[in-house]
Protein backbone atom coordinates (compact mmCIF):
# COMPACT_ATOMS: atom_id res chain seq x y z
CA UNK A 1 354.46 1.44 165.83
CA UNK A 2 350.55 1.33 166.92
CA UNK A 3 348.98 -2.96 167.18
CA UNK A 4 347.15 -1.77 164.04
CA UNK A 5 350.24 -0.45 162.20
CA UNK A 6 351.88 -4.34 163.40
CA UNK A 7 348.50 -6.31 162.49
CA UNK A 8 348.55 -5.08 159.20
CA UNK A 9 352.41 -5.29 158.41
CA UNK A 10 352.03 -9.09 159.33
CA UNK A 11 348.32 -9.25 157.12
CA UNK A 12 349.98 -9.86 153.52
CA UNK A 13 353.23 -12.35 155.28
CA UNK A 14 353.10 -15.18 153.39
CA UNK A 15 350.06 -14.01 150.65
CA UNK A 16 351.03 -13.38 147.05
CA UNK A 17 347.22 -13.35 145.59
CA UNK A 18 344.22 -11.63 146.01
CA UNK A 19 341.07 -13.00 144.83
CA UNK A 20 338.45 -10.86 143.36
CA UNK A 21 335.13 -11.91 144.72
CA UNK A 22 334.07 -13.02 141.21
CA UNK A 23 336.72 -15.91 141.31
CA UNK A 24 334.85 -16.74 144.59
CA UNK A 25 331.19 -16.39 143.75
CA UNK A 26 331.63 -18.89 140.58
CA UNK A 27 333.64 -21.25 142.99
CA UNK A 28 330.27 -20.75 145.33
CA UNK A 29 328.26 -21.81 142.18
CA UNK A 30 329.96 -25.04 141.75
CA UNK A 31 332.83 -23.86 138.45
CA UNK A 32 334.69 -26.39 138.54
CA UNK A 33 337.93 -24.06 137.06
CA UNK A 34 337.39 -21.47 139.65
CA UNK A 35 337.57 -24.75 141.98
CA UNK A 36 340.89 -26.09 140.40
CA UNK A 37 341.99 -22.77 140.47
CA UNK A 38 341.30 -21.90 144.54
CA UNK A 39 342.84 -25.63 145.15
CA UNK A 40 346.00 -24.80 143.24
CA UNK A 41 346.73 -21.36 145.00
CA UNK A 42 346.38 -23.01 148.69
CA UNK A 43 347.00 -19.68 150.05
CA UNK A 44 345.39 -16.32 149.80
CA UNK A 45 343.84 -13.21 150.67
CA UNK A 46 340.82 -11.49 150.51
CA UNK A 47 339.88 -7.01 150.58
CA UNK A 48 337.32 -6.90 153.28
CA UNK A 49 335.21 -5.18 150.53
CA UNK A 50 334.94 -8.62 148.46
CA UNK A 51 334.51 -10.22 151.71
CA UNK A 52 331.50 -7.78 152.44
CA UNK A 53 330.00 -8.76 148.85
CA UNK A 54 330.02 -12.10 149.51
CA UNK A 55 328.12 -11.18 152.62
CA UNK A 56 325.44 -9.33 150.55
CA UNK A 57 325.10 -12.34 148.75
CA UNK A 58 324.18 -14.57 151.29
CA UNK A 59 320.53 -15.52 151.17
CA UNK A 60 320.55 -16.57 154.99
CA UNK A 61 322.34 -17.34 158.14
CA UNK A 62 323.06 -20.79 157.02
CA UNK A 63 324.73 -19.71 153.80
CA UNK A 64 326.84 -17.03 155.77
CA UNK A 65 327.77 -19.38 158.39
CA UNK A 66 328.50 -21.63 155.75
CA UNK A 67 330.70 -18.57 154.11
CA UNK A 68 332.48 -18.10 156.99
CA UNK A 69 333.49 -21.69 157.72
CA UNK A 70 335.03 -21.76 154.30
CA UNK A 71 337.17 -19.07 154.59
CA UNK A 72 338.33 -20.23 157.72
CA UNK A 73 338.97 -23.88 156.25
CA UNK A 74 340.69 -22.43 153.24
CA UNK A 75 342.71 -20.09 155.86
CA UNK A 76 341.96 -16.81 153.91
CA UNK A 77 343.16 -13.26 155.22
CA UNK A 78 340.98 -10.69 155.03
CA UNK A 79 343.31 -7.11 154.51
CA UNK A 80 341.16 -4.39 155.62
CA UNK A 81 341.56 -1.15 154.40
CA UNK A 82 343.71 1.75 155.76
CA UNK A 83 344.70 4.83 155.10
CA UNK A 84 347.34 3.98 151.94
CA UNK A 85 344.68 1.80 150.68
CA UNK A 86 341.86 4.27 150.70
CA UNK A 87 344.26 7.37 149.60
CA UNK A 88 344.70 5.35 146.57
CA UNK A 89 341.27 4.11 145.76
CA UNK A 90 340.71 7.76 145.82
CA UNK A 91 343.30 8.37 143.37
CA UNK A 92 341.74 5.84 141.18
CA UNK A 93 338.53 7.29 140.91
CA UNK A 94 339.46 10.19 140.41
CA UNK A 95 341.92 9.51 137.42
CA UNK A 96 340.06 6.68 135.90
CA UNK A 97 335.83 7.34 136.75
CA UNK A 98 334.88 9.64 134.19
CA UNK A 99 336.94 7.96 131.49
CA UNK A 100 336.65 4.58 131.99
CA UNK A 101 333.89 4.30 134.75
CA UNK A 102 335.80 3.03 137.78
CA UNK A 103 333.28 1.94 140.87
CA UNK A 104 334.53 2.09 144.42
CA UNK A 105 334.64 -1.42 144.82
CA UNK A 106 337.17 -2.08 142.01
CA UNK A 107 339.10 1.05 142.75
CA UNK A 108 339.57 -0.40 146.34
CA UNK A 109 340.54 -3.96 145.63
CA UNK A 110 342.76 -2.68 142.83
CA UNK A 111 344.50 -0.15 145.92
CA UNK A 112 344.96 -3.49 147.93
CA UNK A 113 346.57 -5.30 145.13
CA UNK A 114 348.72 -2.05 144.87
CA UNK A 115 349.08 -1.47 148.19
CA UNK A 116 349.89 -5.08 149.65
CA UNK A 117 352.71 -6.06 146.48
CA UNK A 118 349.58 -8.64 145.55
CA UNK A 119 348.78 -10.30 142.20
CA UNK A 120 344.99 -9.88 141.60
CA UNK A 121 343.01 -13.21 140.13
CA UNK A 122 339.80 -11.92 138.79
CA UNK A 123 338.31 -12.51 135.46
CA UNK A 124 336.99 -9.05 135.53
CA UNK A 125 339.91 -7.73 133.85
CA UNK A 126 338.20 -5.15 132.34
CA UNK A 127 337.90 -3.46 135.59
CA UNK A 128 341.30 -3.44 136.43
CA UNK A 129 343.38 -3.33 133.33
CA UNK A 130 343.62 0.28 133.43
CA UNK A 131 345.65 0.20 136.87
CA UNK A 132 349.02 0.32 135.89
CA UNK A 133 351.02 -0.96 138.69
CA UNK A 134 348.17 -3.99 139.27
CA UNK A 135 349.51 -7.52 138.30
CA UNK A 136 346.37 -9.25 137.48
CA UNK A 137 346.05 -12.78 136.23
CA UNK A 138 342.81 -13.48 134.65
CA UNK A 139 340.44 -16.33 135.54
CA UNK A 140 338.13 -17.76 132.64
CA UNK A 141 335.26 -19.54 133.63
């Protein structure tokens, strides 16, 4: 077994949720029920693709300083994506674009979920629903 192979075997230890970065980004605008909700999970994880949103968001290098101390405070993994992860993202697409749109981001968050045993929290259900193996719980706003 290769460090990266060990690194992410030990990633999801401990993580039974994945946020969507929607969850996050209405937590960044002050929701008070994504805020409950973030405080009442205590521990989870993050696809580096929501992470990378979240950095597109970011209107300077306060704000993603500011990002980044956050996470760290809230003691968020960040699962990058392999191999498994991108072979079924692929999958995804290709079964589910033309019928019922699916974008790469979704496709790859949904693969992480998959991939990792991880219940998704996203109120973007829509996006997801279609992924059968995906537990999703859905955040209201």
């Amino acid at each position: 077994m290769t460090w990266y192979e060990i690194l992410e075997e030990g990633v999801t230890l401990g993580y039974e949720v994945l946020l969507d970065t929607d969850v996050i980004i209405w937590y960044l605008r002050g929701n008070q029920k994504a805020y409950d909700l973030i405080h009442s999970i205590n521990v989870f994880a993050i696809s580096a693709v929501t992470y990378m949103e979240l950095v597109q968001g970011m209107r300077d290098k306060n704000e993603l300083r500011q990002l980044k101390r956050t996470l760290k405070q809230w003691n968020v993994k960040t699962i990058y994506i392999n191999e498994e992860i991108s072979a079924l993202a692929l999958f995804y697409v290709e079964e589910y674009f033309l019928s019922h749109s699916m974008q790469l981001a979704d496709a790859l968050i949904g693969a992480t979920c998959s991939n990792h045993g991880l219940t998704l929290y996203t109120a973007n259900d829509k996006h997801y629903k279609i992924i059968n193996d995906l537990e999703i719980n859905i955040f209201r706003p």
